[in-house]
C-alpha atoms as a PDB file:
ATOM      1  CA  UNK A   1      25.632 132.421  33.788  1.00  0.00           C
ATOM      2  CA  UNK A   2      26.458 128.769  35.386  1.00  0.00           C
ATOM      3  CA  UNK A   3      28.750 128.101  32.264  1.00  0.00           C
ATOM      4  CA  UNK A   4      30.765 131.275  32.856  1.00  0.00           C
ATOM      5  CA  UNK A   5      30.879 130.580  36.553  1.00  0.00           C
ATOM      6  CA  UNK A   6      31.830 127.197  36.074  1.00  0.00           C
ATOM      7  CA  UNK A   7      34.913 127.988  33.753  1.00  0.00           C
ATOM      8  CA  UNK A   8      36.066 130.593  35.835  1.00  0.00           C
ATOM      9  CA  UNK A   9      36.442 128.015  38.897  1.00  0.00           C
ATOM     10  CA  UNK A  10      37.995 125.831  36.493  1.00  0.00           C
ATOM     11  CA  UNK A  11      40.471 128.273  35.200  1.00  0.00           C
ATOM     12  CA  UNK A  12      41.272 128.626  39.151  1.00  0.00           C
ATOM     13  CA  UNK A  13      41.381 125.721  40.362  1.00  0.00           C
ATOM     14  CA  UNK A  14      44.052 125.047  37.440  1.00  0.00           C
ATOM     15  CA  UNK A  15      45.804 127.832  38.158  1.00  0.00           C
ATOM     16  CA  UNK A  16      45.924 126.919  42.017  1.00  0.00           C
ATOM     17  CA  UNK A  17      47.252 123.305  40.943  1.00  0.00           C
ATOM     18  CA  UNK A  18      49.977 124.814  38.067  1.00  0.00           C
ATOM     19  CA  UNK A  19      51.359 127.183  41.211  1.00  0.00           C
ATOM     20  CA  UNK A  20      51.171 124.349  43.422  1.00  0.00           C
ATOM     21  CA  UNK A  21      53.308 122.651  41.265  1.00  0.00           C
ATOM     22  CA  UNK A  22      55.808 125.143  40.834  1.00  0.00           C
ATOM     23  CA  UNK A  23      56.368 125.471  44.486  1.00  0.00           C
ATOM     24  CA  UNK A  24      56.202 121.488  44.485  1.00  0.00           C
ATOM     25  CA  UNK A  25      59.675 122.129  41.553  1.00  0.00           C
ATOM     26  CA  UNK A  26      61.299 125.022  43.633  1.00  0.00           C
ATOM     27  CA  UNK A  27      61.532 122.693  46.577  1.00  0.00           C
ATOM     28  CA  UNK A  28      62.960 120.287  44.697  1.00  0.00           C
ATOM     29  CA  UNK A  29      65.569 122.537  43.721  1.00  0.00           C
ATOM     30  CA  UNK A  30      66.077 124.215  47.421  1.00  0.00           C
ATOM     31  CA  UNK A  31      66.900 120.652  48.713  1.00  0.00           C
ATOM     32  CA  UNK A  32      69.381 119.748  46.588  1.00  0.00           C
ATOM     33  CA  UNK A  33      71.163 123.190  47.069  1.00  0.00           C
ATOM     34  CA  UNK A  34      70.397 122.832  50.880  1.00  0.00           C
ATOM     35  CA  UNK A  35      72.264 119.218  50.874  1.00  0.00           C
ATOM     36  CA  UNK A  36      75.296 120.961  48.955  1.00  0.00           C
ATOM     37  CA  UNK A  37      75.501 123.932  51.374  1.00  0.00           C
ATOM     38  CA  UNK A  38      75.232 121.860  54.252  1.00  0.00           C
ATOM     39  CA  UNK A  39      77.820 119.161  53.002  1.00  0.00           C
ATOM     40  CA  UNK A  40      80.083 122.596  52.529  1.00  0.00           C
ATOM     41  CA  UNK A  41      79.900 123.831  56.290  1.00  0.00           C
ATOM     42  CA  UNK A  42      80.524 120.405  57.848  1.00  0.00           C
ATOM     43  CA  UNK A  43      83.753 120.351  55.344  1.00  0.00           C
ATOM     44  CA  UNK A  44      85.093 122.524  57.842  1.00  0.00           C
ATOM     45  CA  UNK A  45      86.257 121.762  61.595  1.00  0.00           C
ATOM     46  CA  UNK A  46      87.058 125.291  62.582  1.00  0.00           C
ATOM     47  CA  UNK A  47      84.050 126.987  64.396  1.00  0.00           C
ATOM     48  CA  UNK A  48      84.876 130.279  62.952  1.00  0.00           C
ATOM     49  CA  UNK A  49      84.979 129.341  59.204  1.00  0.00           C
ATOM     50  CA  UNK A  50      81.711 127.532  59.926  1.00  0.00           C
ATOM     51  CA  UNK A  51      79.885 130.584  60.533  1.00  0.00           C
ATOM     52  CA  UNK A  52      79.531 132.104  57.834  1.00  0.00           C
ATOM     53  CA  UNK A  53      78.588 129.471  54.931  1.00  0.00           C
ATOM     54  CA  UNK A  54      76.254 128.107  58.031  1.00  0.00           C
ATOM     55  CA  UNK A  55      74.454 131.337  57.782  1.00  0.00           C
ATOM     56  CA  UNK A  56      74.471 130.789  54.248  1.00  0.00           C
ATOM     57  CA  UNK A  57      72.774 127.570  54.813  1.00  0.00           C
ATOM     58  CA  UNK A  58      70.221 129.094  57.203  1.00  0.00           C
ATOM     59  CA  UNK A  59      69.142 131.740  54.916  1.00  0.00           C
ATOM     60  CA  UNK A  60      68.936 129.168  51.893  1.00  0.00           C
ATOM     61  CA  UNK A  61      66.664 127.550  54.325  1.00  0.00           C
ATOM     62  CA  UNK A  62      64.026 130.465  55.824  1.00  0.00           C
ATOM     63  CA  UNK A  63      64.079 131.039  51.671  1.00  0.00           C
ATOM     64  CA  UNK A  64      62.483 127.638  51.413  1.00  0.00           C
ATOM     65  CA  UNK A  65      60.389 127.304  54.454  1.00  0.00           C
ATOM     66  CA  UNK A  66      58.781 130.427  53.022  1.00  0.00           C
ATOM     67  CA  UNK A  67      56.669 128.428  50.549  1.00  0.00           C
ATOM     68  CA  UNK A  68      53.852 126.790  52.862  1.00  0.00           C
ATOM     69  CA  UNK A  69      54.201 123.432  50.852  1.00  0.00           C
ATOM     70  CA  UNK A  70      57.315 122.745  52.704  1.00  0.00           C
ATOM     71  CA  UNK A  71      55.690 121.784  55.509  1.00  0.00           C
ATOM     72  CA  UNK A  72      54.492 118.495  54.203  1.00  0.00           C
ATOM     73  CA  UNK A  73      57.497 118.378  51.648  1.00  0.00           C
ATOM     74  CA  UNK A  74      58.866 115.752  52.213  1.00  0.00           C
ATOM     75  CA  UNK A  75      62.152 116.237  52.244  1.00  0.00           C
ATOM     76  CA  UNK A  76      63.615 112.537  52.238  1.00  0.00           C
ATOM     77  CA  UNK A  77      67.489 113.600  51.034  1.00  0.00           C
ATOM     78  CA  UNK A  78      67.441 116.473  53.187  1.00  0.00           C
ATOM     79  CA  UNK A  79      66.213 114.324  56.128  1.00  0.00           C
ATOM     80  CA  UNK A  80      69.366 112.166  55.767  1.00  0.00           C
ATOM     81  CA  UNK A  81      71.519 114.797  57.058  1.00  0.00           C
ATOM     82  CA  UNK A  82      69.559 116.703  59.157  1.00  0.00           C
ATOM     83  CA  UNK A  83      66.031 116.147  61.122  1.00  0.00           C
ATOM     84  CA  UNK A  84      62.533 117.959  59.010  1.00  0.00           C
ATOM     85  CA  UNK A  85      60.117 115.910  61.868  1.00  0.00           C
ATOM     86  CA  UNK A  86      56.698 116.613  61.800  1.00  0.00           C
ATOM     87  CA  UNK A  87      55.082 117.346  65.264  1.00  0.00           C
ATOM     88  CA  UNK A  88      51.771 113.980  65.366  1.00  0.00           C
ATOM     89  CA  UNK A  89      48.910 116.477  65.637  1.00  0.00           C
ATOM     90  CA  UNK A  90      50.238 118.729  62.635  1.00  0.00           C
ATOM     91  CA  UNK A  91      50.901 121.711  65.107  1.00  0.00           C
ATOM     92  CA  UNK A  92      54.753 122.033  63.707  1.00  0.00           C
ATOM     93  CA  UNK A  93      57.906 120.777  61.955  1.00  0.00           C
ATOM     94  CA  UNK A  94      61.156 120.740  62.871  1.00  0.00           C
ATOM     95  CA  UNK A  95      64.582 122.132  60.782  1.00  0.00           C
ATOM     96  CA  UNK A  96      67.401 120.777  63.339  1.00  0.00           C
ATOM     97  CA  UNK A  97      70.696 120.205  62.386  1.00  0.00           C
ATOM     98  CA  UNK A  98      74.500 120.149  64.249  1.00  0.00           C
ATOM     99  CA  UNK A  99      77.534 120.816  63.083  1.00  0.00           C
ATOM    100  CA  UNK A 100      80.847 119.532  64.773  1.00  0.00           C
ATOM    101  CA  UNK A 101      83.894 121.124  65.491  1.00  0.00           C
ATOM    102  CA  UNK A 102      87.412 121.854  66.651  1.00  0.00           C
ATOM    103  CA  UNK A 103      90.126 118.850  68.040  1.00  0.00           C
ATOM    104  CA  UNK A 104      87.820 117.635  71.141  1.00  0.00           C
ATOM    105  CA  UNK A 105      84.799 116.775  68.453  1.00  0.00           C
ATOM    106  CA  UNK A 106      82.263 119.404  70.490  1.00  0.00           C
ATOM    107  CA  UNK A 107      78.843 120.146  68.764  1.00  0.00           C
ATOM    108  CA  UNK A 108      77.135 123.166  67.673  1.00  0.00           C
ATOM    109  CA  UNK A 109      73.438 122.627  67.209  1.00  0.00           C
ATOM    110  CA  UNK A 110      70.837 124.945  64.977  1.00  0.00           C
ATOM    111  CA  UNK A 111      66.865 124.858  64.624  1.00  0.00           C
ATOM    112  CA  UNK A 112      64.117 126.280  62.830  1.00  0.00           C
ATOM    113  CA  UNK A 113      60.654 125.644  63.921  1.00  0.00           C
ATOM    114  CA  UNK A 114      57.515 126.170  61.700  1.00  0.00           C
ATOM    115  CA  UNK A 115      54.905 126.797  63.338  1.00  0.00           C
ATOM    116  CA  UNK A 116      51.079 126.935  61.867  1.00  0.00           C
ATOM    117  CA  UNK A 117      49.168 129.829  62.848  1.00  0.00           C
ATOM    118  CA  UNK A 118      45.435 128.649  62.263  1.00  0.00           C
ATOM    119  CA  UNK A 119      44.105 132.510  63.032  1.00  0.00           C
ATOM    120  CA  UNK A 120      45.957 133.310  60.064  1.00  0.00           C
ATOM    121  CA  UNK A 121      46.176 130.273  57.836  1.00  0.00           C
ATOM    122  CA  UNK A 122      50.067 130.991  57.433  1.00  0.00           C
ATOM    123  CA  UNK A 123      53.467 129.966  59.051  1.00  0.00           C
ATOM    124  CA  UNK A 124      55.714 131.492  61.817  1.00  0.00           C
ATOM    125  CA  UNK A 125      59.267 130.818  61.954  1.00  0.00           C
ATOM    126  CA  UNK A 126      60.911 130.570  65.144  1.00  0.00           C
ATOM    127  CA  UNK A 127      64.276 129.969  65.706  1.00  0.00           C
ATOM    128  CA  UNK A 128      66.465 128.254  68.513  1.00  0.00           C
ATOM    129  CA  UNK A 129      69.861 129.959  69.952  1.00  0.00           C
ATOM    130  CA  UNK A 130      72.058 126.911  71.300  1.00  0.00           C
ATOM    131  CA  UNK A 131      73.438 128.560  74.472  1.00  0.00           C
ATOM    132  CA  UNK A 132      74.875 124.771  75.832  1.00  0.00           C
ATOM    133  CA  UNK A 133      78.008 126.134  76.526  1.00  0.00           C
ATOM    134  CA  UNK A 134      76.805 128.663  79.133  1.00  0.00           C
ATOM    135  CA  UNK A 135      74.471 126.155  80.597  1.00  0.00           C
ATOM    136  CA  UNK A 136      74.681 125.397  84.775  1.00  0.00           C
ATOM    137  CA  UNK A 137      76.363 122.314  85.776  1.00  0.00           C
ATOM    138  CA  UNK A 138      72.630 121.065  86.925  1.00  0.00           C
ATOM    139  CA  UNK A 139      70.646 121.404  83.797  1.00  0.00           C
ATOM    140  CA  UNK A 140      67.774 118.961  84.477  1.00  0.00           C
ATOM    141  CA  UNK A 141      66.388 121.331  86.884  1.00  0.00           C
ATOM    142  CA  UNK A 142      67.027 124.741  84.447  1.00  0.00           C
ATOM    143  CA  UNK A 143      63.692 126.240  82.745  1.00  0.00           C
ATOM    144  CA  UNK A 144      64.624 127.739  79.377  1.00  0.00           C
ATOM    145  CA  UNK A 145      63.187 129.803  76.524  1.00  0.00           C
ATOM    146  CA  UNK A 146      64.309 129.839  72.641  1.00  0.00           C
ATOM    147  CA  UNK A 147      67.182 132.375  73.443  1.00  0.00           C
ATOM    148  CA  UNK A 148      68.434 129.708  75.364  1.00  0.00           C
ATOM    149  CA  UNK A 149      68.000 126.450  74.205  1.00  0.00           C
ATOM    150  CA  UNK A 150      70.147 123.418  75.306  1.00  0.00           C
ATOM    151  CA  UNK A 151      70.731 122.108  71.646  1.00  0.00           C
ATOM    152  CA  UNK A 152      70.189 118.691  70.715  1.00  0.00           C
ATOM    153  CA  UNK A 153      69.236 116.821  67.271  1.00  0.00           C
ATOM    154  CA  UNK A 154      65.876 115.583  67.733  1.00  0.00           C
ATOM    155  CA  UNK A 155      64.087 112.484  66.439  1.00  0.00           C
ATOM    156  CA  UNK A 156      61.048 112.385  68.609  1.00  0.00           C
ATOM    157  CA  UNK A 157      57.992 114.123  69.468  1.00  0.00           C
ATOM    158  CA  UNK A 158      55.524 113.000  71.800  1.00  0.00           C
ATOM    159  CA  UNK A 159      52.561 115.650  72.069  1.00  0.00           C
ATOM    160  CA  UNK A 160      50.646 115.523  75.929  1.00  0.00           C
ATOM    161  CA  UNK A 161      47.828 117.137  76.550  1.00  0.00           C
ATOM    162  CA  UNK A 162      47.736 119.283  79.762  1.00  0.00           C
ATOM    163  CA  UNK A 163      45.319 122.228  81.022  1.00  0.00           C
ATOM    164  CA  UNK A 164      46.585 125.161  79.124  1.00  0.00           C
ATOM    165  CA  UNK A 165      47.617 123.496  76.017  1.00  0.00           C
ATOM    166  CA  UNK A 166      49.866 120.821  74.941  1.00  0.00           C
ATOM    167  CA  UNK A 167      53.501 120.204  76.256  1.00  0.00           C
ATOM    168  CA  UNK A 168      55.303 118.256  73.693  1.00  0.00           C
ATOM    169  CA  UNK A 169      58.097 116.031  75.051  1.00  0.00           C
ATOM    170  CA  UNK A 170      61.168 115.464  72.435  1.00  0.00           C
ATOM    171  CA  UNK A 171      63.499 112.634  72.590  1.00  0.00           C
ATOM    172  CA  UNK A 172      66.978 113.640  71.351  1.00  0.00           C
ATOM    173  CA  UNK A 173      70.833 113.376  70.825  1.00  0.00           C
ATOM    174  CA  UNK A 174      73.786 114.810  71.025  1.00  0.00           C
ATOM    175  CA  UNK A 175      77.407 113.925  70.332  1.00  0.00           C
ATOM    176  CA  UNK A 176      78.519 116.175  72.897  1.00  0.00           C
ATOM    177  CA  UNK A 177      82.376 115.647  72.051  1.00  0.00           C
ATOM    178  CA  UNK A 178      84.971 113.114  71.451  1.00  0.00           C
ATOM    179  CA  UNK A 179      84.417 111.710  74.926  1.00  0.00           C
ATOM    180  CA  UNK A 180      80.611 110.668  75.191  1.00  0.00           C
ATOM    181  CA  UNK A 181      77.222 111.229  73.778  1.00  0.00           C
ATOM    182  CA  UNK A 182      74.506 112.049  75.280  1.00  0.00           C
ATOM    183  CA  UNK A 183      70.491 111.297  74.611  1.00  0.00           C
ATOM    184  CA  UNK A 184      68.225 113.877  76.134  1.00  0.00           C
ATOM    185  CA  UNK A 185      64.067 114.093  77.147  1.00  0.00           C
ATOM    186  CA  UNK A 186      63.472 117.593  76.510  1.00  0.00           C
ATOM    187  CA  UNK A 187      59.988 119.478  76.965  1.00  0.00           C
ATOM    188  CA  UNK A 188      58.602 122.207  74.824  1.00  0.00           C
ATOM    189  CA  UNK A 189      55.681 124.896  74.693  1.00  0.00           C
ATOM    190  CA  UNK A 190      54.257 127.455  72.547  1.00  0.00           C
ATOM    191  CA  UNK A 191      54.682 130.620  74.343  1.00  0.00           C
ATOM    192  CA  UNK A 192      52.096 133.910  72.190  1.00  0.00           C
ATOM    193  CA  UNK A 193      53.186 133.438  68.706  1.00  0.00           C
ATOM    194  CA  UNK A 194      56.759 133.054  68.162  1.00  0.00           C
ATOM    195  CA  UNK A 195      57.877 132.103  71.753  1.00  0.00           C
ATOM    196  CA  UNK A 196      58.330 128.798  73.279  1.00  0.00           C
ATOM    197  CA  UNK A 197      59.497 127.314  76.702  1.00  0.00           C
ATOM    198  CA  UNK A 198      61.860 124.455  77.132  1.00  0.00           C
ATOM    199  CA  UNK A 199      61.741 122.492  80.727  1.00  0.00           C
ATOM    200  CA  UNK A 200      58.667 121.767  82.410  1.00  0.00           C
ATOM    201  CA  UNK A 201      58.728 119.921  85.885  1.00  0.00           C
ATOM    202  CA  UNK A 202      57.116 116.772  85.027  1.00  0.00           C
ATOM    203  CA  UNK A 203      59.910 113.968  85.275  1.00  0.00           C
ATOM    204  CA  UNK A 204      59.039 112.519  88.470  1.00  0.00           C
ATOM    205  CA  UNK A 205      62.204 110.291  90.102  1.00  0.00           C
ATOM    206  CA  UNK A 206      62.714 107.582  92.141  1.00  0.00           C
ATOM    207  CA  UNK A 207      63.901 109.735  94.977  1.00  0.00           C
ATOM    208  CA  UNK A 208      61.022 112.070  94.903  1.00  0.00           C
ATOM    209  CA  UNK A 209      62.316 114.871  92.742  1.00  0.00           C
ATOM    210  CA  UNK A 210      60.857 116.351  89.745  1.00  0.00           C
ATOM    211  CA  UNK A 211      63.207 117.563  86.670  1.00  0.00           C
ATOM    212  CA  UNK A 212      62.296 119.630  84.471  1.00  0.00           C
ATOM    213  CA  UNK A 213      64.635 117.399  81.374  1.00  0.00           C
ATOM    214  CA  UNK A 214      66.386 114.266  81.867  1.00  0.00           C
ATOM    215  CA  UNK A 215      70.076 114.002  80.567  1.00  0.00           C
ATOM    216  CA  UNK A 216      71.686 110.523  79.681  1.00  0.00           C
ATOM    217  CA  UNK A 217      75.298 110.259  79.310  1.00  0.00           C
ATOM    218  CA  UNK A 218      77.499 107.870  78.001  1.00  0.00           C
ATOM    219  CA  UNK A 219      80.505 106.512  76.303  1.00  0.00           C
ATOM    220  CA  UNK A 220      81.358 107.528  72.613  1.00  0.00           C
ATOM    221  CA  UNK A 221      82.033 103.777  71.612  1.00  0.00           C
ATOM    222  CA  UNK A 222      78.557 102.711  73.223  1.00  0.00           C
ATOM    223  CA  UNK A 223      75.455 102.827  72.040  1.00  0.00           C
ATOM    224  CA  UNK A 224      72.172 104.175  74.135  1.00  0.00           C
ATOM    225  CA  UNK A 225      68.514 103.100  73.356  1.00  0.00           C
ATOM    226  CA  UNK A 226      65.862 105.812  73.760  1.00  0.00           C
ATOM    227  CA  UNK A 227      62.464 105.035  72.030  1.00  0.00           C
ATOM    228  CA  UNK A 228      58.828 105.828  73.129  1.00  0.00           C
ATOM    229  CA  UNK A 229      56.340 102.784  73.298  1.00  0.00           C
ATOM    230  CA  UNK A 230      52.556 103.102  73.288  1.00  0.00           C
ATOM    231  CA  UNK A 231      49.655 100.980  73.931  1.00  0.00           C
ATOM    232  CA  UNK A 232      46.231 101.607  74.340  1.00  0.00           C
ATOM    233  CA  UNK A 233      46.763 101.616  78.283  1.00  0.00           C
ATOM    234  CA  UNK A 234      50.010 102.815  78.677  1.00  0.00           C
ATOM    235  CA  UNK A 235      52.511 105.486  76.929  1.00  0.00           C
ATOM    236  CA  UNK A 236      56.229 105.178  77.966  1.00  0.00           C
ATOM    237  CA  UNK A 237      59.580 106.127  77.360  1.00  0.00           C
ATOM    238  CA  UNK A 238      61.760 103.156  77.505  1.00  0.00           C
ATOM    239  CA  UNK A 239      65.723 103.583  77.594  1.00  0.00           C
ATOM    240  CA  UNK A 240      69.117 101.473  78.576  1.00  0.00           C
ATOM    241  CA  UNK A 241      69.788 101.177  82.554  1.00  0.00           C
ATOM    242  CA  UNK A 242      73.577 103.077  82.404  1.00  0.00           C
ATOM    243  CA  UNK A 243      76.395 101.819  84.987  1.00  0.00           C
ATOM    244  CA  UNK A 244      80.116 102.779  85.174  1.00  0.00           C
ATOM    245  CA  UNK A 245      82.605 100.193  83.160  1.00  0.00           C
ATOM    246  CA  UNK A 246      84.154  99.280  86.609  1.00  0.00           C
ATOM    247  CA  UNK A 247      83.004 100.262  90.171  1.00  0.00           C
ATOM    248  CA  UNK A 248      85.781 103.320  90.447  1.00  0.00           C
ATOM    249  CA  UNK A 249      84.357 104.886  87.774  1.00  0.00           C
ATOM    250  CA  UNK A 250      81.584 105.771  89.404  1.00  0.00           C
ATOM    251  CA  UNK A 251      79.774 108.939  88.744  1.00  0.00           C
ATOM    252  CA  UNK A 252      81.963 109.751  85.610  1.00  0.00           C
ATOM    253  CA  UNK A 253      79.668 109.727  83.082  1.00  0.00           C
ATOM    254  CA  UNK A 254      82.335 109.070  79.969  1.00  0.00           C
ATOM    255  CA  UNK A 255      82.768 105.890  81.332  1.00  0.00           C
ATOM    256  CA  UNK A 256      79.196 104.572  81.568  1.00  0.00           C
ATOM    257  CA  UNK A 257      77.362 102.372  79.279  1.00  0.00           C
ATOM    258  CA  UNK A 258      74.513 100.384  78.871  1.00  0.00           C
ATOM    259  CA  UNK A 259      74.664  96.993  81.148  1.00  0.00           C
ATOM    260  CA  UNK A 260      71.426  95.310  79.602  1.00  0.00           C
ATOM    261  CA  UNK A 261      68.927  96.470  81.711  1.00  0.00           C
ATOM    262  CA  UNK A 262      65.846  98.719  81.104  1.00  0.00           C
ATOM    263  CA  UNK A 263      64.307 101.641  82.822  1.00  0.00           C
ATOM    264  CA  UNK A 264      61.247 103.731  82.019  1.00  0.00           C
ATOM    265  CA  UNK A 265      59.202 106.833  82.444  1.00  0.00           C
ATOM    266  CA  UNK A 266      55.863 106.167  82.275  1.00  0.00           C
ATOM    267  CA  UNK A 267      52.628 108.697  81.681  1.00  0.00           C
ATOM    268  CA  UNK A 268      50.401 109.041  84.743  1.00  0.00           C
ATOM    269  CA  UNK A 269      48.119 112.077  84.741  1.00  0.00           C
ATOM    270  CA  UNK A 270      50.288 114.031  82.472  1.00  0.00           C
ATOM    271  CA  UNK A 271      53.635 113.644  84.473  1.00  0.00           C
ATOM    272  CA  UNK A 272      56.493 111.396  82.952  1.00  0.00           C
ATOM    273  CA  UNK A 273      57.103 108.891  85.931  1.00  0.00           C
ATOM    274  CA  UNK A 274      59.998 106.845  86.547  1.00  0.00           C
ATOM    275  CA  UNK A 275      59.979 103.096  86.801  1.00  0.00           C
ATOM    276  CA  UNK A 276      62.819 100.851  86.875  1.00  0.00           C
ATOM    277  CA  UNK A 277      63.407  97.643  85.655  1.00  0.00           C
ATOM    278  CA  UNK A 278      60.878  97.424  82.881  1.00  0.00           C
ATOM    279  CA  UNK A 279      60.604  94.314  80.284  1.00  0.00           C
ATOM    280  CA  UNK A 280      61.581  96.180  77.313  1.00  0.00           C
ATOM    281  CA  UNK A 281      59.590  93.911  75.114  1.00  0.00           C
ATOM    282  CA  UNK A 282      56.254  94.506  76.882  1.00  0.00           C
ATOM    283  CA  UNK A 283      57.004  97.919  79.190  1.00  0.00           C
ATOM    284  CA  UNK A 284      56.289  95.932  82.155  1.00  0.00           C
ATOM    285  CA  UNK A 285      57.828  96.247  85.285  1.00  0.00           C
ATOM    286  CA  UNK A 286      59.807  93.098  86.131  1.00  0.00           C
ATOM    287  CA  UNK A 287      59.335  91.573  89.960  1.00  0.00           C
ATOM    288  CA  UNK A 288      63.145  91.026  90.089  1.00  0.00           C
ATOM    289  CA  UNK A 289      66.287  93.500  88.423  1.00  0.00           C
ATOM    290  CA  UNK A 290      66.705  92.313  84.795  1.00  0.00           C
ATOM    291  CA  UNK A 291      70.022  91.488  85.191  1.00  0.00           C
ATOM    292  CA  UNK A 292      69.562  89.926  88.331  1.00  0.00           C
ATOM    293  CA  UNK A 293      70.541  86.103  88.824  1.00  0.00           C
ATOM    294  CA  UNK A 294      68.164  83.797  90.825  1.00  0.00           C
ATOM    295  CA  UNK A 295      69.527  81.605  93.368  1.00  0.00           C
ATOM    296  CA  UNK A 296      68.955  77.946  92.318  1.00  0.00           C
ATOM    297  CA  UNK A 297      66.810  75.888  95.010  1.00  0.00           C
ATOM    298  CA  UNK A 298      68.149  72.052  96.054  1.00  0.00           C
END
């Protein structure tokens, strides 16, 4: 009777490993059509003859994402072109990509999120609608859901831990068009199931305000540091201090660029808090601006 057991886990276990494998193969072959299809819609600069291979390239994906090993698939090819991240504590992974289009260079962005569902030991599928160009003029103070997301290619995630559940803060771009970029801290929340919520108020600024997502921009021929540092005492978000090219540019934000100092936000009982002037080598806050000179003494 233990013999006959025995082979019959053995005959399953090798069956589990040969399907395993064959997913393990299909992927393979997803990817490579996924890069193709994807190379194909970004061949085109006209929004509406994007549409439709980009739905071609959506479905080709959902097809893939349906097999639970792509979640820890890596993806490396795929992940050249696009962003597969992989929320720290497992919870999620990301399928974000952008496409760009017409004369002034704007951006369209898509996502995919799957989700685990431990109840059920399977995957949701939830999926972002970019609504960017609808957005208010004030979006840092806008609370959002995933019928309207404010698109941006992410390449961050930062989980917090908060009563209720974990708010995950992402750290993103976006080429916004021809003009500027932008880099955005974005905040996200499972909602049931297959809901989320974008922008919570925990951005706390200099002037007393709390936003809800910060929004960096800056010009096209710059380039903007965004990066999250942690220690075992502190966990920050460290980015470039941006100033106008010339005093008369003031407040227009395609003219601003990095001038080589460095603010922060810094994590202080589950709110992101702002602190300028940091030491972007050690996240400490300096006595005196960065950039400031010191008068020589006699």
């Amino acid at each position: 009777m233990l013999k006959f057991l025995f082979v019959i886990l053995i005959t399953f276990f090798s069956q589990l490993i040969w399907a395993q494998n064959s997913n393990i193969e299909q992927l393979k072959s997803y990817e490579t059509q996924l890069i193709k299809k994807l190379k194909e819609v970004r061949s085109f600069k006209d929004r509406s003859e994007q549409i439709k291979p980009n739905q071609e390239f959506e479905a080709l994906l959902r097809k893939t994402l349906a097999f639970d090993e792509a979640f820890n698939y890596p993806f490396d090819s795929l992940g050249m072109m696009m962003s597969t991240i992989k929320s720290p504590d497992d919870a999620f992974r990301i399928f974000n990509w952008n496409l760009e289009y017409g004369e002034h260079e704007e951006q369209k962005y898509h996502c995919l999120i799957m989700k685990k569902d431990p109840k059920k030991d399977a995957f949701t599928i939830i999926e972002l609608f970019d609504k960017s160009e609808n957005a208010p003029y004030d979006i840092e103070y806008e609370a959002n859901t995933e019928k309207k997301w404010y698109g941006a290619l992410y390449y961050k995630i930062i989980p917090i831990e908060k009563f209720g559940g974990t708010i995950y803060t992402f750290l993103g771009w976006d080429g916004n068009n021809m003009m500027s970029n932008k880099k955005i801290i974005e905040t996200m929340q499972f909602h049931k199931t297959d809901k989320v919520k974008f922008g919570h108020a925990i951005f706390k600024e200099e002037d007393g305000k709390t936003k809800r997502r910060v929004v960096f921009q800056y010009n096209k021929q710059s380039v903007m540091s965004l990066k999250h540092q942690s220690t075992k005492k502190t966990e920050m978000i460290i980015f470039d201090h941006l100033s106008p090219t010339s005093p008369n540019l003031e407040g227009m934000k395609d003219w601003y660029v990095p001038d080589l100092s460095f603010d922060a936000y810094v994590l202080e009982n589950g709110k992101w808090v702002f602190t300028p002037d940091v030491d972007a080598r050690t996240g400490k806050k300096f006595k005196t601006k960065y950039n400031e000179p010191k008068d020589d003494k006699p």
